[in-house]
PDB file of N, CA and C in Angstrom:
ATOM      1  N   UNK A   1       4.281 -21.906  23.082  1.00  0.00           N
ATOM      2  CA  UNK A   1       3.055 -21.161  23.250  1.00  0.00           C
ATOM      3  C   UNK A   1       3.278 -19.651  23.211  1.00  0.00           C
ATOM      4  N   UNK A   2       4.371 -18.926  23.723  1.00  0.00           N
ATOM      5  CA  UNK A   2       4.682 -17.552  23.641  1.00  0.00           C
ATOM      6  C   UNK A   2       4.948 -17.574  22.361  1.00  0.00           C
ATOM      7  N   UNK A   3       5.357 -17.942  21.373  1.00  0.00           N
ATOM      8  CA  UNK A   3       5.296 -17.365  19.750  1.00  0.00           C
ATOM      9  C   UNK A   3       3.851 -17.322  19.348  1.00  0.00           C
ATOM     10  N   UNK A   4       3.248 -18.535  19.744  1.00  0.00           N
ATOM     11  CA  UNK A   4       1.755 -18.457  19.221  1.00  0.00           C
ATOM     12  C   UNK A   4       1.189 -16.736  19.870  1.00  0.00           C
ATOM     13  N   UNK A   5       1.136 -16.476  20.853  1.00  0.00           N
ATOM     14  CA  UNK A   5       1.000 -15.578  21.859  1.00  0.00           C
ATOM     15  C   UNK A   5       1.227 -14.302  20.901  1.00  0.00           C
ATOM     16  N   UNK A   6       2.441 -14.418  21.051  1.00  0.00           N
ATOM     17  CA  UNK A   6       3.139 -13.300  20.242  1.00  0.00           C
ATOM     18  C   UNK A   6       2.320 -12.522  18.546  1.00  0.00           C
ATOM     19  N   UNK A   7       2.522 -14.274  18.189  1.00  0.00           N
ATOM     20  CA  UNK A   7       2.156 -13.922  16.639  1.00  0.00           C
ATOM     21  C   UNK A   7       0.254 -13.146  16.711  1.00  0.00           C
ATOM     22  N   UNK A   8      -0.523 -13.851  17.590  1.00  0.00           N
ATOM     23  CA  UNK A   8      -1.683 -12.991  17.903  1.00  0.00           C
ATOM     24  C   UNK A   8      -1.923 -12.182  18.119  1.00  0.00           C
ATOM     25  N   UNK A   9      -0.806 -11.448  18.839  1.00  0.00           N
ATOM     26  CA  UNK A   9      -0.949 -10.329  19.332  1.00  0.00           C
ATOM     27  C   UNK A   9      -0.514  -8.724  18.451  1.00  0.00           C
ATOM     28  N   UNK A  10       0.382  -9.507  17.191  1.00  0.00           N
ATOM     29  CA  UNK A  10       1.050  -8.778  16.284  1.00  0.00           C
ATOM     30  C   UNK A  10      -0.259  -8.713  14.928  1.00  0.00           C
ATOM     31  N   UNK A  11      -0.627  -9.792  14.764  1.00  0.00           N
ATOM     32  CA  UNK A  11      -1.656  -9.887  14.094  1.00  0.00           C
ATOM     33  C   UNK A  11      -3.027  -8.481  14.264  1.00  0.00           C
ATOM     34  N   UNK A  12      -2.994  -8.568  15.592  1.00  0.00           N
ATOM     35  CA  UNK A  12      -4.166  -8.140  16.271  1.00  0.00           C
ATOM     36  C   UNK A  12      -3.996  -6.507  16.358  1.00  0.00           C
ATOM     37  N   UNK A  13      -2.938  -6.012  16.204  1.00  0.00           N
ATOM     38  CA  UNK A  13      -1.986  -5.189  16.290  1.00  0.00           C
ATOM     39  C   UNK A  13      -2.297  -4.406  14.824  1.00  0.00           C
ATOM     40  N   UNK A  14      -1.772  -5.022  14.034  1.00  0.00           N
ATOM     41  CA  UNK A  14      -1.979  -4.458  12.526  1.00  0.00           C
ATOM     42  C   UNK A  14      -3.624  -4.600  12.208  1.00  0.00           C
ATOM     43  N   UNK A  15      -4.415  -5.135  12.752  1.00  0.00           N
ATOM     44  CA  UNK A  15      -5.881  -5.208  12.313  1.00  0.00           C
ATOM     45  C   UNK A  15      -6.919  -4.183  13.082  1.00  0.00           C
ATOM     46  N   UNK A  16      -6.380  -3.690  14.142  1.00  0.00           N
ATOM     47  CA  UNK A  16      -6.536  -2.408  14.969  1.00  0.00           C
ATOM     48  C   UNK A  16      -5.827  -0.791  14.712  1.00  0.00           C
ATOM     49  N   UNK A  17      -4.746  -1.107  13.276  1.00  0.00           N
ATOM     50  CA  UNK A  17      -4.326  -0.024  13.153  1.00  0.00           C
ATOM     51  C   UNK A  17      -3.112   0.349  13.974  1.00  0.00           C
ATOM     52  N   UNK A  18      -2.804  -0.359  14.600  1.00  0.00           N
ATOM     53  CA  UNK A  18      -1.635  -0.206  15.589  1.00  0.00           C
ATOM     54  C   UNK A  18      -0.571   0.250  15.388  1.00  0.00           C
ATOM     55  N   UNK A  19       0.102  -1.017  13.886  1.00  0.00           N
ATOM     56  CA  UNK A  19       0.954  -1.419  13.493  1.00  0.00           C
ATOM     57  C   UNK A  19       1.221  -0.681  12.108  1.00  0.00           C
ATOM     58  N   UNK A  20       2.081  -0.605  11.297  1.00  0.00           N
ATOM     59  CA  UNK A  20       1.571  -0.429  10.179  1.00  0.00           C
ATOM     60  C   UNK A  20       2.954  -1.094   9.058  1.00  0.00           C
ATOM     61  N   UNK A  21       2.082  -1.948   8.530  1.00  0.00           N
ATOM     62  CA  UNK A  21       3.167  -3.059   7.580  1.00  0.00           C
ATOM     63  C   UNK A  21       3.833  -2.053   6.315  1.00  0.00           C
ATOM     64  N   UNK A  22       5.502  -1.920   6.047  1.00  0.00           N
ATOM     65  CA  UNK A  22       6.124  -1.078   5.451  1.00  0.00           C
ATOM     66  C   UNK A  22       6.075  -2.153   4.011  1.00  0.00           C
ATOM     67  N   UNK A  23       5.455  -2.162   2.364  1.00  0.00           N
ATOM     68  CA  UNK A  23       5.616  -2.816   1.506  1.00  0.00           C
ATOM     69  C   UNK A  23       6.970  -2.882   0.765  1.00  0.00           C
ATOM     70  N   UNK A  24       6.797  -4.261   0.589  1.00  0.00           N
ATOM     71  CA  UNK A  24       8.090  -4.138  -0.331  1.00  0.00           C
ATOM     72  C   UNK A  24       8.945  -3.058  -1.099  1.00  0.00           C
ATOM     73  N   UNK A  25       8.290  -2.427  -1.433  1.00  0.00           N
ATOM     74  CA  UNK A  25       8.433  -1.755  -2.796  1.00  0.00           C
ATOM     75  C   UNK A  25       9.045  -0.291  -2.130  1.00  0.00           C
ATOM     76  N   UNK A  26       9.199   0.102  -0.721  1.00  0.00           N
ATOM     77  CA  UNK A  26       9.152   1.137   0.284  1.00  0.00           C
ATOM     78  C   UNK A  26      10.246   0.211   0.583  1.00  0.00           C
ATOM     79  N   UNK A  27      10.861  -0.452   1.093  1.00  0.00           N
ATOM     80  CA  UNK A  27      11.744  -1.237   1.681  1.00  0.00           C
ATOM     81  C   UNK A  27      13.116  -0.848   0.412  1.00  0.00           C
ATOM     82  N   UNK A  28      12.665  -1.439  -0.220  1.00  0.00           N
ATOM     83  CA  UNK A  28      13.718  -1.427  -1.886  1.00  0.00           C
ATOM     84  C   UNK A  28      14.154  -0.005  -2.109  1.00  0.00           C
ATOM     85  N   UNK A  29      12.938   0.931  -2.475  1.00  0.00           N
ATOM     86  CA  UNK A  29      13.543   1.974  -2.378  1.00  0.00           C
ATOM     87  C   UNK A  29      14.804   2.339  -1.413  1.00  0.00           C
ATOM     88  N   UNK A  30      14.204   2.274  -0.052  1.00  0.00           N
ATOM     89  CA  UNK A  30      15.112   2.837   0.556  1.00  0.00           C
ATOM     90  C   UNK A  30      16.609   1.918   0.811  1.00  0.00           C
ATOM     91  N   UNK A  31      16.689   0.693   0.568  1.00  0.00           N
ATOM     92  CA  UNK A  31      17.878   0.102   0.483  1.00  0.00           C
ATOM     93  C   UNK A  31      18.387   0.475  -0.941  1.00  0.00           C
ATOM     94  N   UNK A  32      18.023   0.587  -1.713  1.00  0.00           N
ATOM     95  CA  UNK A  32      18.714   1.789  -3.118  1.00  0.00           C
ATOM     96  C   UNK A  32      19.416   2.755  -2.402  1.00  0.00           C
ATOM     97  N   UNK A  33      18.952   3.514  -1.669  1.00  0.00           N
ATOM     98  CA  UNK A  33      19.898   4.626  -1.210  1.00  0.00           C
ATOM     99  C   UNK A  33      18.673   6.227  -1.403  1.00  0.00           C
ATOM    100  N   UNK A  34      17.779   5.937  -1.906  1.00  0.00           N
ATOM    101  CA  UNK A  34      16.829   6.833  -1.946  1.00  0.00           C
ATOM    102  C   UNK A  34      16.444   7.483  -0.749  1.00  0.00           C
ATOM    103  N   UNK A  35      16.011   8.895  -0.616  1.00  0.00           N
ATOM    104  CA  UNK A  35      16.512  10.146  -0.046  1.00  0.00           C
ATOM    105  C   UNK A  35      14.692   9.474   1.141  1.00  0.00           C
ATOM    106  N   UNK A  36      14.875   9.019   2.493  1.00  0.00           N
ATOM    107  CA  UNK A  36      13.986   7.783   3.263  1.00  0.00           C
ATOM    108  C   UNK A  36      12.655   9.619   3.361  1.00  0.00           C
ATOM    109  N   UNK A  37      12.882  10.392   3.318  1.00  0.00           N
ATOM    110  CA  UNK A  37      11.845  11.432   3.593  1.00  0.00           C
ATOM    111  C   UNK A  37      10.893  11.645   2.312  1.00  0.00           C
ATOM    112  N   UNK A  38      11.901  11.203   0.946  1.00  0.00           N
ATOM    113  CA  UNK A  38      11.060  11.733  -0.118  1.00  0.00           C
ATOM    114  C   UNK A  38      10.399  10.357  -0.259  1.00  0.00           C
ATOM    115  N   UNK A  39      10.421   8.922  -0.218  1.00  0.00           N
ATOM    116  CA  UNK A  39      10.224   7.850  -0.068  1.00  0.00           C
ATOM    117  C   UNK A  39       9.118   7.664   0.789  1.00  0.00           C
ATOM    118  N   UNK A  40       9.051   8.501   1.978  1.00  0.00           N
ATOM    119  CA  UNK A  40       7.815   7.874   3.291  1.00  0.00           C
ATOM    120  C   UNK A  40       6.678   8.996   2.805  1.00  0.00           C
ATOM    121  N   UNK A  41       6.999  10.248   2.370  1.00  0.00           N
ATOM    122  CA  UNK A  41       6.209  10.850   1.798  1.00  0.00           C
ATOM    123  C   UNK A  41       5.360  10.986   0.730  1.00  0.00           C
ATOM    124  N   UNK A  42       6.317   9.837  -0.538  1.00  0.00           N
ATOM    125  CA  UNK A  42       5.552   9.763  -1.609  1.00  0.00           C
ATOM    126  C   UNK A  42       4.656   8.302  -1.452  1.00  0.00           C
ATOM    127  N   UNK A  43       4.936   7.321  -0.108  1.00  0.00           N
ATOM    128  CA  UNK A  43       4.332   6.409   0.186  1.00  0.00           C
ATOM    129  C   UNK A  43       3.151   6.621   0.853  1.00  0.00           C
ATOM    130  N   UNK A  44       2.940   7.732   1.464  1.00  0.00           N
ATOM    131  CA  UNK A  44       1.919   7.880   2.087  1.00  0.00           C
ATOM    132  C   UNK A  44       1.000   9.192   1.580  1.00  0.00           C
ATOM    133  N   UNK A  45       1.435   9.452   0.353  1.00  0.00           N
ATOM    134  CA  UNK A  45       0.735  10.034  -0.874  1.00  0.00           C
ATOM    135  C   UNK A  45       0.876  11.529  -0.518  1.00  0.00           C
ATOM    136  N   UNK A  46       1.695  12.385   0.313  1.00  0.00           N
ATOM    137  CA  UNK A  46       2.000  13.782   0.827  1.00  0.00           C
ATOM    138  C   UNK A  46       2.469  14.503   0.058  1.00  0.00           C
ATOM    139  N   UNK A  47       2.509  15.507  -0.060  1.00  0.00           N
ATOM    140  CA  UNK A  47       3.245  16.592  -1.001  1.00  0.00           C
ATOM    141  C   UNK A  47       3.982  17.632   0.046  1.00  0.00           C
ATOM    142  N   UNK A  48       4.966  18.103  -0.945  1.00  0.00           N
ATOM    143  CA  UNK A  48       6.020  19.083   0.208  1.00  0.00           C
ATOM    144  C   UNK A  48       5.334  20.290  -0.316  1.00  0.00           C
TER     145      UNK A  48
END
C-alpha cells in the first residue's frame, strides 16, 4: 500500500507543478558529456 501511496503522491506532484519530469532527450545530452548549463538552458528555451 505505501508504493501505491507513494506513486499518488508523485503523480499528484507533477500535476500541481511541483515536480518537473527531465525528457529523454535532456538526459542523453547530458550523459554525452554536454556542457549540463548550456543543456538546462537551451531546454528551458533561455538565452545567455
Amino acid at each position: 500500500m505505501a508504493d501505491i501511496q507513494e506513486y499518488n503522491d508523485i503523480k499528484k506532484s507533477i500535476r500541481n507543478g511541483e515536480t518537473e519530469l527531465v525528457p529523454d532527450a535532456v538526459v542523453t545530452r547530458l550523459l554525452d558529456g554536454e556542457s549540463p548549463v548550456k543543456v538546462w538552458r537551451e531546454h528551458h528555451g533561455l538565452t545567455q
